[in-house]
PDB file of N, CA and C in Angstrom:
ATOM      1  N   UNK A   1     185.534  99.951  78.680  1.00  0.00           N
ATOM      2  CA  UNK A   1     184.895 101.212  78.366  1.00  0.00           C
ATOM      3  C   UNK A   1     185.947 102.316  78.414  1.00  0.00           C
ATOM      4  N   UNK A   2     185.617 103.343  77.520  1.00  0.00           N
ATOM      5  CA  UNK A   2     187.371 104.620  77.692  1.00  0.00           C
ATOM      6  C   UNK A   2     187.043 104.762  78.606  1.00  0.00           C
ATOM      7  N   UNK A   3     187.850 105.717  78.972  1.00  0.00           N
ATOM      8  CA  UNK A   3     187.376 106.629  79.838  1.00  0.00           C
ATOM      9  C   UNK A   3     189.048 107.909  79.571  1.00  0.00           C
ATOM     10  N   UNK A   4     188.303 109.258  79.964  1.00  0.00           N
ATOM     11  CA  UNK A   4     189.263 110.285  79.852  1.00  0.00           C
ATOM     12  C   UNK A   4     189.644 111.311  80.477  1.00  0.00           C
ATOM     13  N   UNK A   5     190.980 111.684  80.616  1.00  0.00           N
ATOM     14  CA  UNK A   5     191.447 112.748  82.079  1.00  0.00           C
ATOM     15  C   UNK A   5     191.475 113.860  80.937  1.00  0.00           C
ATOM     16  N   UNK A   6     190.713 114.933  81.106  1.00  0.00           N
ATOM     17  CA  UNK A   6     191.124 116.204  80.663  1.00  0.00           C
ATOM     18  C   UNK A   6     191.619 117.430  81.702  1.00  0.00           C
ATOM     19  N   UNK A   7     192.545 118.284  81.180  1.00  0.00           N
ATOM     20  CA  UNK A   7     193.013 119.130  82.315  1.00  0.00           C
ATOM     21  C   UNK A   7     192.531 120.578  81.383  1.00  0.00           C
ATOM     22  N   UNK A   8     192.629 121.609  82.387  1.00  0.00           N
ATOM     23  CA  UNK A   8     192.025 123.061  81.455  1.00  0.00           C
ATOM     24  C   UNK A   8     192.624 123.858  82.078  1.00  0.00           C
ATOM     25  N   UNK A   9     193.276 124.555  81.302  1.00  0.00           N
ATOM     26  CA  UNK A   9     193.982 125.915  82.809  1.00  0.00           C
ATOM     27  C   UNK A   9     193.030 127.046  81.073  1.00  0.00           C
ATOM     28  N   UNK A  10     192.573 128.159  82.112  1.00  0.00           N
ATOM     29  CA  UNK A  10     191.908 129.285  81.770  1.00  0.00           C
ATOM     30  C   UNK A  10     192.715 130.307  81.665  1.00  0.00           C
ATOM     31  N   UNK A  11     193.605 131.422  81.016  1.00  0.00           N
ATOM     32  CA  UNK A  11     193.887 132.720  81.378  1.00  0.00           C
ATOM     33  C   UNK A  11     193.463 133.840  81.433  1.00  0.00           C
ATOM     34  N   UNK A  12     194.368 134.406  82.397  1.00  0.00           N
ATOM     35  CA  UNK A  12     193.450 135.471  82.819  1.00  0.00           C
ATOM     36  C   UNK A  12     192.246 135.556  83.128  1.00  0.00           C
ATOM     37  N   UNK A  13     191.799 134.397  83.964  1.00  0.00           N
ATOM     38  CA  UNK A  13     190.376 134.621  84.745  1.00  0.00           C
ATOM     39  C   UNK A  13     189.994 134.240  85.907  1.00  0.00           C
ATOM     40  N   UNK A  14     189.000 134.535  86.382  1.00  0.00           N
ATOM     41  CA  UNK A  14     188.857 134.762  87.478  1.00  0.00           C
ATOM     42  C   UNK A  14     187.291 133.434  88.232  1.00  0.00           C
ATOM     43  N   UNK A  15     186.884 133.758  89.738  1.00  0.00           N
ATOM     44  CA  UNK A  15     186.346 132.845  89.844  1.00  0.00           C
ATOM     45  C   UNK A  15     184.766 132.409  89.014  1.00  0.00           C
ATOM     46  N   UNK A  16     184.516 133.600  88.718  1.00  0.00           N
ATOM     47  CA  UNK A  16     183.167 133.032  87.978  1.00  0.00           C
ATOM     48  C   UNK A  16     183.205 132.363  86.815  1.00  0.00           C
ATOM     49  N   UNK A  17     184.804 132.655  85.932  1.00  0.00           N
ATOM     50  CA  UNK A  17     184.882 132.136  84.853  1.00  0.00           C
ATOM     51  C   UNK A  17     185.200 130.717  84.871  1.00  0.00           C
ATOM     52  N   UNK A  18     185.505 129.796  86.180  1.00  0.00           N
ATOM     53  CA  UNK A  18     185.483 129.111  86.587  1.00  0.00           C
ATOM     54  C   UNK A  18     184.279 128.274  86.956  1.00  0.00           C
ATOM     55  N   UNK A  19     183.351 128.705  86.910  1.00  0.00           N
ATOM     56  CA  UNK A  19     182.161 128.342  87.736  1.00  0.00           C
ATOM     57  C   UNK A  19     181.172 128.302  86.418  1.00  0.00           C
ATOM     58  N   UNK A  20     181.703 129.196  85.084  1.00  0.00           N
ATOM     59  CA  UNK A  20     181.379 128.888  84.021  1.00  0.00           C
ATOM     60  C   UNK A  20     182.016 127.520  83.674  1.00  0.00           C
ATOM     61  N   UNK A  21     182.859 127.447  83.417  1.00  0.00           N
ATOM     62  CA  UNK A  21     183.503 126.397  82.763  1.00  0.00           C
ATOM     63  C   UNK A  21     182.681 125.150  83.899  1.00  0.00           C
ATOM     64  N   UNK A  22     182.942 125.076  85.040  1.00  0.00           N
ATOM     65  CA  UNK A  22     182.262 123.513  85.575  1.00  0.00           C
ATOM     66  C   UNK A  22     181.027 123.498  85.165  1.00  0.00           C
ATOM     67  N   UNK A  23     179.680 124.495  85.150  1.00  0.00           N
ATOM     68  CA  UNK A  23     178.799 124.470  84.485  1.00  0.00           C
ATOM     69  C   UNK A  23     178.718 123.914  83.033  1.00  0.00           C
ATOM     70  N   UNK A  24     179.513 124.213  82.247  1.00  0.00           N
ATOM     71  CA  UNK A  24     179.723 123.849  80.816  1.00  0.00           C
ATOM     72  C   UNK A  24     179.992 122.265  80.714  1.00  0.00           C
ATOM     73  N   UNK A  25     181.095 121.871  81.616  1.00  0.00           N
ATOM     74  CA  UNK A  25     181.592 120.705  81.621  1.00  0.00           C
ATOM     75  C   UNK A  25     181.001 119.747  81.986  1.00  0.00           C
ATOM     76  N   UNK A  26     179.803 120.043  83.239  1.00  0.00           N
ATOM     77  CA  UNK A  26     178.984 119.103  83.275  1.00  0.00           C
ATOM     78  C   UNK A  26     177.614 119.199  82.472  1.00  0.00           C
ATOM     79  N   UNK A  27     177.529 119.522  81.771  1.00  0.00           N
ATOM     80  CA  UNK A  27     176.464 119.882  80.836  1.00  0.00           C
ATOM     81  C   UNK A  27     177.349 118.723  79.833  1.00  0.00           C
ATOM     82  N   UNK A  28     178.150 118.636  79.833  1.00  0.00           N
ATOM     83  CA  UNK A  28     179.239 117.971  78.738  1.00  0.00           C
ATOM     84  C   UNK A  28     179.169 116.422  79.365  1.00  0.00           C
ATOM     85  N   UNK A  29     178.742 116.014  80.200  1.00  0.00           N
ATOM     86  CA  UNK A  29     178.673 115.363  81.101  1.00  0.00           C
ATOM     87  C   UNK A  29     180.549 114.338  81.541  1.00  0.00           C
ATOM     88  N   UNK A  30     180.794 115.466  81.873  1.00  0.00           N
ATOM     89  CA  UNK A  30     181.941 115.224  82.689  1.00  0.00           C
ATOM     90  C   UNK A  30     182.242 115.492  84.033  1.00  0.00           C
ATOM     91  N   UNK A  31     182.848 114.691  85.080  1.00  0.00           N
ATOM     92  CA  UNK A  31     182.677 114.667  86.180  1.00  0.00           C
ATOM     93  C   UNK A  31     184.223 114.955  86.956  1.00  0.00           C
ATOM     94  N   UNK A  32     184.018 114.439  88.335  1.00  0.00           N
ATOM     95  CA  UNK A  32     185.153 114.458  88.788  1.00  0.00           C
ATOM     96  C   UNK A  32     186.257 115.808  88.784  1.00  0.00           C
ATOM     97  N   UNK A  33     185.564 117.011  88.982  1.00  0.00           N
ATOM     98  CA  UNK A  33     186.179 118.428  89.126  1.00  0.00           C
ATOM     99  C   UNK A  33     187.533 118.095  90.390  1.00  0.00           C
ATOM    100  N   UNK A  34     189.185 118.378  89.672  1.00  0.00           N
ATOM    101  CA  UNK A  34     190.145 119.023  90.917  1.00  0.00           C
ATOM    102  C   UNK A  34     190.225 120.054  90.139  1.00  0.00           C
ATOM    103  N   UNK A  35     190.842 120.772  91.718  1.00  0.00           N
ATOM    104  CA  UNK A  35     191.223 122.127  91.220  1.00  0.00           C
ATOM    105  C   UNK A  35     192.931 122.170  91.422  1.00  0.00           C
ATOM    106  N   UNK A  36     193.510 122.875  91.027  1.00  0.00           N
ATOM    107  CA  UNK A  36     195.261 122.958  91.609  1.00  0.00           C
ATOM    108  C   UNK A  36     196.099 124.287  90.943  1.00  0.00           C
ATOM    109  N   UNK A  37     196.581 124.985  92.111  1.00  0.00           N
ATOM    110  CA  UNK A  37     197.410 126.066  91.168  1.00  0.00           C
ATOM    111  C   UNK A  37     198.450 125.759  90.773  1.00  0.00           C
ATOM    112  N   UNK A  38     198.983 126.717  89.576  1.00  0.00           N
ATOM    113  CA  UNK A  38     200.121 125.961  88.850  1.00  0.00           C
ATOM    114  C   UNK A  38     200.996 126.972  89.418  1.00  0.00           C
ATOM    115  N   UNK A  39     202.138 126.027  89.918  1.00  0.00           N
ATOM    116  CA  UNK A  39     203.083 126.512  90.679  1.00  0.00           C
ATOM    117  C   UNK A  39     204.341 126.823  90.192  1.00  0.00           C
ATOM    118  N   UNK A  40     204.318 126.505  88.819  1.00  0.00           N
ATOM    119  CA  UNK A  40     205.438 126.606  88.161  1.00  0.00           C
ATOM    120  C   UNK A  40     205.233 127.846  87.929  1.00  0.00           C
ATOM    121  N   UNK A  41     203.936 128.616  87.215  1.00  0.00           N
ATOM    122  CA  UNK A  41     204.215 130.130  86.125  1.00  0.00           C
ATOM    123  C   UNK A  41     203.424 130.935  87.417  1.00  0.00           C
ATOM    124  N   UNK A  42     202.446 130.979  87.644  1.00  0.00           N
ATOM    125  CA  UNK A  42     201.403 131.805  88.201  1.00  0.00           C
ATOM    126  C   UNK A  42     200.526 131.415  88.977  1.00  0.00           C
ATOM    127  N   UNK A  43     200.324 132.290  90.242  1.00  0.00           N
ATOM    128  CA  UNK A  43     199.693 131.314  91.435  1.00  0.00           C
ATOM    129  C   UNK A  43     198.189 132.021  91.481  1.00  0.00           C
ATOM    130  N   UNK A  44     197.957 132.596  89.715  1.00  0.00           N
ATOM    131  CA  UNK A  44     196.095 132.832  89.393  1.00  0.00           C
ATOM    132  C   UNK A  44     196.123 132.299  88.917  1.00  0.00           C
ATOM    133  N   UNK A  45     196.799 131.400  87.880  1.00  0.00           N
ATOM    134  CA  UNK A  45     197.175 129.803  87.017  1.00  0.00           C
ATOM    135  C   UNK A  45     196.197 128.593  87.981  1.00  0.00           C
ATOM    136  N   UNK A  46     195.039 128.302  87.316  1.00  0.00           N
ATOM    137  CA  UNK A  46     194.624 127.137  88.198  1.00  0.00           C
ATOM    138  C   UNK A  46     194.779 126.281  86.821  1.00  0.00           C
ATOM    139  N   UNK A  47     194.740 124.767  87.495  1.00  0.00           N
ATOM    140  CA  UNK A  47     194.468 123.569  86.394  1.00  0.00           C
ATOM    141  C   UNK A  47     192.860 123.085  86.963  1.00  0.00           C
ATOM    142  N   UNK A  48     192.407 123.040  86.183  1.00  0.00           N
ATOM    143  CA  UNK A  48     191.311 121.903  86.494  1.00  0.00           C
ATOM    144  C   UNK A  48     191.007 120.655  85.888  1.00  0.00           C
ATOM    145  N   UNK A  49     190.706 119.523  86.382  1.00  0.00           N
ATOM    146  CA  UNK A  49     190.715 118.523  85.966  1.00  0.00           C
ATOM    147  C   UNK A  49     189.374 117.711  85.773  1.00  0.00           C
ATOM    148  N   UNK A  50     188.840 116.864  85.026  1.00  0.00           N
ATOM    149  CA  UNK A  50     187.817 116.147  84.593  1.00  0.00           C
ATOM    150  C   UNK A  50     187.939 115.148  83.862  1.00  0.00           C
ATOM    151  N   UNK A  51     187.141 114.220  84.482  1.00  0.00           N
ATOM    152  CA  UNK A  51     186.924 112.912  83.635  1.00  0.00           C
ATOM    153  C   UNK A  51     185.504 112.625  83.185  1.00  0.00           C
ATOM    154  N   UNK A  52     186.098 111.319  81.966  1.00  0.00           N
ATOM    155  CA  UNK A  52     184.831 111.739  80.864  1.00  0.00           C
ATOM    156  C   UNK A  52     185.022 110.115  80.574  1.00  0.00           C
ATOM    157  N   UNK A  53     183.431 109.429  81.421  1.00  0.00           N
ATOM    158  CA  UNK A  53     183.864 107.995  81.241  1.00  0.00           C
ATOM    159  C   UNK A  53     182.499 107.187  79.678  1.00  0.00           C
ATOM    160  N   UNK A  54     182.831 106.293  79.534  1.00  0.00           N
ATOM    161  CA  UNK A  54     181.713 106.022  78.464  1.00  0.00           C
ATOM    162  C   UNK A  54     182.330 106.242  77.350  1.00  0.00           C
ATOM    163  N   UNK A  55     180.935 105.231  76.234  1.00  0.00           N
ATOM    164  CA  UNK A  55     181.564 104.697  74.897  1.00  0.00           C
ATOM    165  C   UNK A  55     181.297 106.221  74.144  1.00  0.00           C
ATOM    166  N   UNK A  56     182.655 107.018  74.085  1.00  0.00           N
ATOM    167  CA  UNK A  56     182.891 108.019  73.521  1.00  0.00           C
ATOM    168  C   UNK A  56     184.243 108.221  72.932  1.00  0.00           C
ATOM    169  N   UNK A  57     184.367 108.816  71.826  1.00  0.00           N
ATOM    170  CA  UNK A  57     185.668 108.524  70.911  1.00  0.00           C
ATOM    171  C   UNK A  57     187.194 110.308  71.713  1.00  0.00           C
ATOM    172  N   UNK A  58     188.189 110.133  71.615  1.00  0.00           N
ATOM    173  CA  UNK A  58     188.966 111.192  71.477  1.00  0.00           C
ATOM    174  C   UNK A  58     188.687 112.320  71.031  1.00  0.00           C
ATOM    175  N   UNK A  59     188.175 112.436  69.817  1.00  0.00           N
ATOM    176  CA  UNK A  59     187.301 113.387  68.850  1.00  0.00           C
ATOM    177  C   UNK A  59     186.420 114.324  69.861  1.00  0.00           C
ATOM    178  N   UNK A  60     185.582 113.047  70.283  1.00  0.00           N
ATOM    179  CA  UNK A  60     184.103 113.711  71.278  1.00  0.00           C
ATOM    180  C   UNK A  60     184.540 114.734  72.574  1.00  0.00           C
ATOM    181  N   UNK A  61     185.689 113.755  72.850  1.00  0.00           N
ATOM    182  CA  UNK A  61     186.135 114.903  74.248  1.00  0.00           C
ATOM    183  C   UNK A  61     186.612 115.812  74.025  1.00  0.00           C
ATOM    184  N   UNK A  62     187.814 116.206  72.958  1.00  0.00           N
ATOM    185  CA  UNK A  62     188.216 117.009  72.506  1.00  0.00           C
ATOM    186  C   UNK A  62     187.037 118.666  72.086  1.00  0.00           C
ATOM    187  N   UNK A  63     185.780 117.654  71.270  1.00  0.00           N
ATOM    188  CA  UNK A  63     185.161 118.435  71.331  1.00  0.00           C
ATOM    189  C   UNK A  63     184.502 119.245  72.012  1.00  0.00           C
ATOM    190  N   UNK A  64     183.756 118.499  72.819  1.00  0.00           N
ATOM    191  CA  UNK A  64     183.198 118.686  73.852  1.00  0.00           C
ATOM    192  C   UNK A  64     184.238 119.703  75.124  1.00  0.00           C
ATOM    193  N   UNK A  65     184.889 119.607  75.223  1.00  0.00           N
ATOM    194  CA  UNK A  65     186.059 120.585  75.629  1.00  0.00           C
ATOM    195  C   UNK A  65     186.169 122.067  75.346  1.00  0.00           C
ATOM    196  N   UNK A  66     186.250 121.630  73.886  1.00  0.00           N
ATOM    197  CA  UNK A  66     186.374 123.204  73.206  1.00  0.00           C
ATOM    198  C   UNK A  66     184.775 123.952  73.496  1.00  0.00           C
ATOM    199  N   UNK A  67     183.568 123.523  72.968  1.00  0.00           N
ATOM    200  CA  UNK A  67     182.391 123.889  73.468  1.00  0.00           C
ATOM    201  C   UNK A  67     182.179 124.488  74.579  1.00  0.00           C
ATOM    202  N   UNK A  68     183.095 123.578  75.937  1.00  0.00           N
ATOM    203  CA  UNK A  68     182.785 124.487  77.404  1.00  0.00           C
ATOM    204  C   UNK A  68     183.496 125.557  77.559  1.00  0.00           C
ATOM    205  N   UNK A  69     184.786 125.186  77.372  1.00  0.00           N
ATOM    206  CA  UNK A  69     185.769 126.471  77.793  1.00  0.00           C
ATOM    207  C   UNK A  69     185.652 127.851  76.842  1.00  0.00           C
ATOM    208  N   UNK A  70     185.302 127.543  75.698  1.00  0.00           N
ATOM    209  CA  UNK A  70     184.922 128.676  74.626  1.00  0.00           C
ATOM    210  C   UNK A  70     183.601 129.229  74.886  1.00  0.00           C
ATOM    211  N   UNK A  71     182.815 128.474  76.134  1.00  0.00           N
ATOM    212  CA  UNK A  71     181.875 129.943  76.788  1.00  0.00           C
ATOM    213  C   UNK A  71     182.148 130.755  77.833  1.00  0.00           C
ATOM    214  N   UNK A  72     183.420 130.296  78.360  1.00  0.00           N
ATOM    215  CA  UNK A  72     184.317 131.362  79.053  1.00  0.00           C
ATOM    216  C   UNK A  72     184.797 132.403  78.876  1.00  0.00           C
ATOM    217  N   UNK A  73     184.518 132.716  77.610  1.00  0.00           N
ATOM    218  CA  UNK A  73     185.395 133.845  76.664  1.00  0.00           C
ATOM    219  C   UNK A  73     186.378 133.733  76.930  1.00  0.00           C
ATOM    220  N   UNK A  74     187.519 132.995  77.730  1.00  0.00           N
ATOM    221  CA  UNK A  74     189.143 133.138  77.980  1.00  0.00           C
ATOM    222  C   UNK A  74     189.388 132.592  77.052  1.00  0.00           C
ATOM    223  N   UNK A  75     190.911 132.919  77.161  1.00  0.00           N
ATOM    224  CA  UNK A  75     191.795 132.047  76.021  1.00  0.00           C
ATOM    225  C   UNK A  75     192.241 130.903  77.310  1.00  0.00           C
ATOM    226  N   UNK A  76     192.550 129.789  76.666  1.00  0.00           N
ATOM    227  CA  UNK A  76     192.220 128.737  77.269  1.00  0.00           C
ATOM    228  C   UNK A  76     193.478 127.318  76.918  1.00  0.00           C
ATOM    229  N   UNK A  77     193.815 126.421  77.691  1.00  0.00           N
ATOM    230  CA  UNK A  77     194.265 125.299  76.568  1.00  0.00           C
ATOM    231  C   UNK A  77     194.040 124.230  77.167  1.00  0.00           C
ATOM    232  N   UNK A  78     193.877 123.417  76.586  1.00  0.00           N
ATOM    233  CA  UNK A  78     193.779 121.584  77.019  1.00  0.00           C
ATOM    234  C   UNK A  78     194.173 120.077  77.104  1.00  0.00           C
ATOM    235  N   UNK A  79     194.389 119.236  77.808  1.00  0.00           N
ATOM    236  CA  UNK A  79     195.403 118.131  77.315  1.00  0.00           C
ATOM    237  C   UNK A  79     194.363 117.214  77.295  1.00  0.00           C
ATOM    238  N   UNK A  80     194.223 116.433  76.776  1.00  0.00           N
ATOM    239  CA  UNK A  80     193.241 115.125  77.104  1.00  0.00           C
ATOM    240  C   UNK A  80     194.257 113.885  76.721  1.00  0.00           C
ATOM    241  N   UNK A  81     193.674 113.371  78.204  1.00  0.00           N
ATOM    242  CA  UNK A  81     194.284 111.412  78.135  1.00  0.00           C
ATOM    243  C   UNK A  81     193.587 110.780  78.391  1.00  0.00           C
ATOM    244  N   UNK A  82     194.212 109.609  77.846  1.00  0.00           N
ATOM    245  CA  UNK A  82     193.030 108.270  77.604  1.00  0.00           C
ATOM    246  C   UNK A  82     193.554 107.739  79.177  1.00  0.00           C
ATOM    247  N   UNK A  83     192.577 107.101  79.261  1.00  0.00           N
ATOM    248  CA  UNK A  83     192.758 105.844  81.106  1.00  0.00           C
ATOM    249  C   UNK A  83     192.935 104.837  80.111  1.00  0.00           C
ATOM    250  N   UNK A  84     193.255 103.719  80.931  1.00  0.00           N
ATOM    251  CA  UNK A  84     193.637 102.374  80.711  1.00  0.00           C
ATOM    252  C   UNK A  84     192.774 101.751  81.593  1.00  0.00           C
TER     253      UNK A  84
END
């Protein structure tokens, strides 16, 4: 069965816009929320992380991605990987 690690860092936002996005994501039905600041650029830089298990294609997560974080109103970006 896939299964998929997506990561999301948000800019410029803050905690509710956060609390949007996990709302969104599990509506997306994705699970498994970390949180982590990015220590390289900015320590309001969070990553968050989610997995997305089940017979669902690259496409779907991708999509499904853009859907949550684009009710954040932030500008936003995303990586998605496949598990093995």
């Amino acid at each position: 069965m896939p299964g998929f690690i997506t990561r999301i860092e948000l800019y410029k936002a803050d905690q509710n816009d956060y609390e949007i996005l996990h709302r969104e994501m599990r509506k997306e039905l994705f699970t498994g929320l970390k949180v982590s600041p990015d220590k390289n650029r900015n320590k309001d830089l969070k990553q968050v992380e989610y997995t997305r298990e089940g017979p669902i294609s690259l496409l779907d997560v991708n999509s499904a991605t853009l859907r949550a974080a684009g009710k954040t109103g932030r500008k936003y970006s995303f990586t998605v990987i496949r598990k093995r």
